[in-house]
C-alpha atoms as a PDB file:
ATOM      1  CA  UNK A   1       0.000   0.000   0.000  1.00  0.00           C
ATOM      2  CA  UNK A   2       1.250   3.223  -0.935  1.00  0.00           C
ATOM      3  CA  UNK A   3       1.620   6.604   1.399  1.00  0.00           C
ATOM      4  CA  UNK A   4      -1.827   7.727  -0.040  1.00  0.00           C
ATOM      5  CA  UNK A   5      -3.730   4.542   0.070  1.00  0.00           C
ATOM      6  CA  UNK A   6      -2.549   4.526   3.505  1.00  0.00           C
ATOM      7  CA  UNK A   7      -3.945   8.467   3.811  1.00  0.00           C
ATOM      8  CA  UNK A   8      -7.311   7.416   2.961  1.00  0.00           C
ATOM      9  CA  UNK A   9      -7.478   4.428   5.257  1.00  0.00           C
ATOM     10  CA  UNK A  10      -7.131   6.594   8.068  1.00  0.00           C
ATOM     11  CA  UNK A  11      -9.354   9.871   6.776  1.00  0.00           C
ATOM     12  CA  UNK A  12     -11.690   6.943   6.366  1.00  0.00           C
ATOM     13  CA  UNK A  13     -12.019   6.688  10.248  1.00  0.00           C
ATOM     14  CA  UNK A  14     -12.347   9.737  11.271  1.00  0.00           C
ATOM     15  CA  UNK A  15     -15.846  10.138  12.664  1.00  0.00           C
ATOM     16  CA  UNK A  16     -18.714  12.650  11.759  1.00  0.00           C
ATOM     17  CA  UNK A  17     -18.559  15.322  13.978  1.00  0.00           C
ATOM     18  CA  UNK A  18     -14.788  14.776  14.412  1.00  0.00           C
ATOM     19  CA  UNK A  19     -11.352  16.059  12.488  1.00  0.00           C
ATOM     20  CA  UNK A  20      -7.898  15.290  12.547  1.00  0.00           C
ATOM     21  CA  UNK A  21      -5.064  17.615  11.451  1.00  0.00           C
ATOM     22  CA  UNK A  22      -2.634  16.757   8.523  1.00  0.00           C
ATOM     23  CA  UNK A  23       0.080  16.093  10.934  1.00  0.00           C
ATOM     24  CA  UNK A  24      -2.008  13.646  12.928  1.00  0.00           C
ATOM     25  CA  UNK A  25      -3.018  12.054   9.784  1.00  0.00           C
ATOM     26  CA  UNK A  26       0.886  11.885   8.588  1.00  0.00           C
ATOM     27  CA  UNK A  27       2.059   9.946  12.355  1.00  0.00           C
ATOM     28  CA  UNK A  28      -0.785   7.589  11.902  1.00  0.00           C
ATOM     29  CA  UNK A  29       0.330   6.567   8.044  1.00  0.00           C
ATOM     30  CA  UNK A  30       4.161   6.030  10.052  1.00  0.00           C
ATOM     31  CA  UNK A  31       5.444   8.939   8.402  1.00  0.00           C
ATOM     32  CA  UNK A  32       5.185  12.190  11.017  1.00  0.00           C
ATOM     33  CA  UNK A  33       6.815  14.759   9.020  1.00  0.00           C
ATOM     34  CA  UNK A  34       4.928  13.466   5.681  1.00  0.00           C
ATOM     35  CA  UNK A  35       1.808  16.545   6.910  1.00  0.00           C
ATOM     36  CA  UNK A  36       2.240  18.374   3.470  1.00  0.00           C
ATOM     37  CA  UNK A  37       2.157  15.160   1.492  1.00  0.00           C
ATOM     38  CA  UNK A  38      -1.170  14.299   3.516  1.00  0.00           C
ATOM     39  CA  UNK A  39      -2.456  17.656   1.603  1.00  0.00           C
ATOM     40  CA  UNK A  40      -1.337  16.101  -1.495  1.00  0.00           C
ATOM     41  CA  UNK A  41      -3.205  12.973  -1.170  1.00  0.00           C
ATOM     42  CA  UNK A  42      -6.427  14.698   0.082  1.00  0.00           C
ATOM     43  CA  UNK A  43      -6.192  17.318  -2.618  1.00  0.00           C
ATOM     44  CA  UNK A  44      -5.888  14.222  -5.081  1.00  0.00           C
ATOM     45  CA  UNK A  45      -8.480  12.076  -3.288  1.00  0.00           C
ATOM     46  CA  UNK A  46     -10.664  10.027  -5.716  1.00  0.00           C
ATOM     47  CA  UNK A  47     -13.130   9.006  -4.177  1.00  0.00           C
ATOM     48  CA  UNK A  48     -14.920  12.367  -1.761  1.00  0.00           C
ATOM     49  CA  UNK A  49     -18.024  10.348  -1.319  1.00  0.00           C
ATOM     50  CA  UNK A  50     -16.039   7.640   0.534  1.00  0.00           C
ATOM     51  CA  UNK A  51     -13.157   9.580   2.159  1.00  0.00           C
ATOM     52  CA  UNK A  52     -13.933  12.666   3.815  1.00  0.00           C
ATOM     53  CA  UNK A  53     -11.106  14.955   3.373  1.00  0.00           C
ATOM     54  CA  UNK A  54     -13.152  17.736   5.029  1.00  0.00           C
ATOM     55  CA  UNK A  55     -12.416  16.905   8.372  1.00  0.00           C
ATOM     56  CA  UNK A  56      -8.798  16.964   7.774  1.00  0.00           C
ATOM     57  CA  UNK A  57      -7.527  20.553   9.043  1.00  0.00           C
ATOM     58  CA  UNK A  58      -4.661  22.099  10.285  1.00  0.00           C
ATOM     59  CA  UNK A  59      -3.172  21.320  13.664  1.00  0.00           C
ATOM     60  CA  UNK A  60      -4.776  24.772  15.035  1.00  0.00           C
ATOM     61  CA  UNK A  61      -7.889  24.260  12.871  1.00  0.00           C
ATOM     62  CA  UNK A  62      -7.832  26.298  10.624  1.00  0.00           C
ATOM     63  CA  UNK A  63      -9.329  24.893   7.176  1.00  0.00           C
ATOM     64  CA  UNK A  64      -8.014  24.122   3.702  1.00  0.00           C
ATOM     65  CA  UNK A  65      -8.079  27.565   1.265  1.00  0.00           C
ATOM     66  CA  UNK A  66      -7.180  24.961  -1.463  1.00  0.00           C
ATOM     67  CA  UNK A  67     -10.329  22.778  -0.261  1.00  0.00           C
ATOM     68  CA  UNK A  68     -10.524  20.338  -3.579  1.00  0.00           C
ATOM     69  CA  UNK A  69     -14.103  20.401  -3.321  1.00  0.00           C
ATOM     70  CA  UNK A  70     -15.487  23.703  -3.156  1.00  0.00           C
ATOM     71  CA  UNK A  71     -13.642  25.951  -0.885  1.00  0.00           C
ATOM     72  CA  UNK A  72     -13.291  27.072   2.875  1.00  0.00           C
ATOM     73  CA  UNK A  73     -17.156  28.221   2.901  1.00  0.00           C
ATOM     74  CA  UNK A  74     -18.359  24.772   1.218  1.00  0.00           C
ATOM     75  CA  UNK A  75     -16.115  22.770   4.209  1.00  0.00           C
ATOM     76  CA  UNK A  76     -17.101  25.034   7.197  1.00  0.00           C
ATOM     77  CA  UNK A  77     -20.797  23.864   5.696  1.00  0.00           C
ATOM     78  CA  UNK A  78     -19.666  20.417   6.148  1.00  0.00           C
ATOM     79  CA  UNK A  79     -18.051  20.400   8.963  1.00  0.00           C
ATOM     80  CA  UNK A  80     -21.428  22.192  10.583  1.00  0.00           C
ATOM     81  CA  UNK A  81     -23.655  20.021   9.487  1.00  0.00           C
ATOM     82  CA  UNK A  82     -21.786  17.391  11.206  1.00  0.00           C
ATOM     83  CA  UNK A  83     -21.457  18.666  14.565  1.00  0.00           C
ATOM     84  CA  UNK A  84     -18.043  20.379  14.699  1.00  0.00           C
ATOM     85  CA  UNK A  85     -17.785  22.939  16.688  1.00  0.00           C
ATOM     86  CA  UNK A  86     -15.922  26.403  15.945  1.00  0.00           C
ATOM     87  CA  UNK A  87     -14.576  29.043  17.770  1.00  0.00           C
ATOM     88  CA  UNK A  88     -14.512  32.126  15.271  1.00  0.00           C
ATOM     89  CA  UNK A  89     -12.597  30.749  12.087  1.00  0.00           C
ATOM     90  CA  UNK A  90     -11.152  27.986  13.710  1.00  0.00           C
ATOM     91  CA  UNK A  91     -12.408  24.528  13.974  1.00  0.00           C
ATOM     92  CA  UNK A  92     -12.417  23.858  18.406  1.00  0.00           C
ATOM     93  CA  UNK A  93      -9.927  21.360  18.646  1.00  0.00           C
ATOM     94  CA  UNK A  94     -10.451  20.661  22.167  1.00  0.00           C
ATOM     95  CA  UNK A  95     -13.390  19.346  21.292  1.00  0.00           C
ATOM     96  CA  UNK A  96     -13.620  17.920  18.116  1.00  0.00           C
ATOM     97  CA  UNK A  97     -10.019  16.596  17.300  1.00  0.00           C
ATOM     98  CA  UNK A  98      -9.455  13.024  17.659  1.00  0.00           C
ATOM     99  CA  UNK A  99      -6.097  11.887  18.874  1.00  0.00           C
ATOM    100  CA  UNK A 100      -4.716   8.525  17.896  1.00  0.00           C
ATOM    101  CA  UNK A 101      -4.192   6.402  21.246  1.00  0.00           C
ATOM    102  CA  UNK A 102      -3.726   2.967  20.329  1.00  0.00           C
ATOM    103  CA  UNK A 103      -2.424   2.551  16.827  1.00  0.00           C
ATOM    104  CA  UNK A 104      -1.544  -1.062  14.748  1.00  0.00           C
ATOM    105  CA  UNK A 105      -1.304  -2.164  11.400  1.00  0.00           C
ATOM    106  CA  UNK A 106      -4.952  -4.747  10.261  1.00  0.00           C
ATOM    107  CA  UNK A 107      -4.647  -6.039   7.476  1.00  0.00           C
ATOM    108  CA  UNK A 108      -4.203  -3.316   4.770  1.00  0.00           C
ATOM    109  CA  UNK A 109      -4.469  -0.460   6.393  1.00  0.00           C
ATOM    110  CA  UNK A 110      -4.155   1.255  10.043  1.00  0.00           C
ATOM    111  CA  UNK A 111      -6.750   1.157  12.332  1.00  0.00           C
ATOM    112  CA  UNK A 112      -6.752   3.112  16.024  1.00  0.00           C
ATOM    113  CA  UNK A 113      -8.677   4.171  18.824  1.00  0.00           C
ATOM    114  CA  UNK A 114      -8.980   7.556  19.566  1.00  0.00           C
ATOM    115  CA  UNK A 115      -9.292   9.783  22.653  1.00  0.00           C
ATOM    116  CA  UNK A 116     -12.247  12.353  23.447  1.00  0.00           C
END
């Protein structure tokens, strides 16, 4: 599996109402200072139906300006309509970020618990 296959395995798991930030996303795939390539991948994703790249942002959630599908305005819209919470521009981490806690390779891809 490849370092974006592996990218959408994990933005796969990340709940409604929940994001993770690109570096998160990067430590997860075993690669920690791989955040920019996350971007990449997410910007690239084929699939936005099944892998929601919206509730990747950055580590002090802030959202995407190169959003692949639509924009800032259409992922705040998203993001709302699942339950995150913001505080001004910013998506409220303390709330709404997940943080990987237990993390091991299944089968093809990474699954993890996650804290909050």
């Amino acid at each position: 599996m490849n370092f974006f296959e592996k990218v959408y395995q994990v933005v796969k798991q990340i709940p409604k109402g929940k994001v993770a930030s690109y570096g998160v996303i990067a430590f997860v795939c075993g690669n920690p200072k791989m955040s920019r390539q996350v971007g990449w991948a997410l910007h690239c994703n084929p699939d936005n139906s099944e892998i929601p790249c919206h509730r990747v942002v950055t580590k002090q959630g802030k959202l995407s300006t190169a959003f692949a599908f639509g924009g800032m305005e259409s992922q705040r819209q998203m993001l709302l309509q699942e339950g995150v919470k913001f505080k001004g521009d910013l998506v409220d981490m303390s709330q709404c970020a997940i943080v990987p806690s237990i993390m091991h390779i299944h089968d093809l891809g990474f699954q993890y618990g996650v804290e909050n």
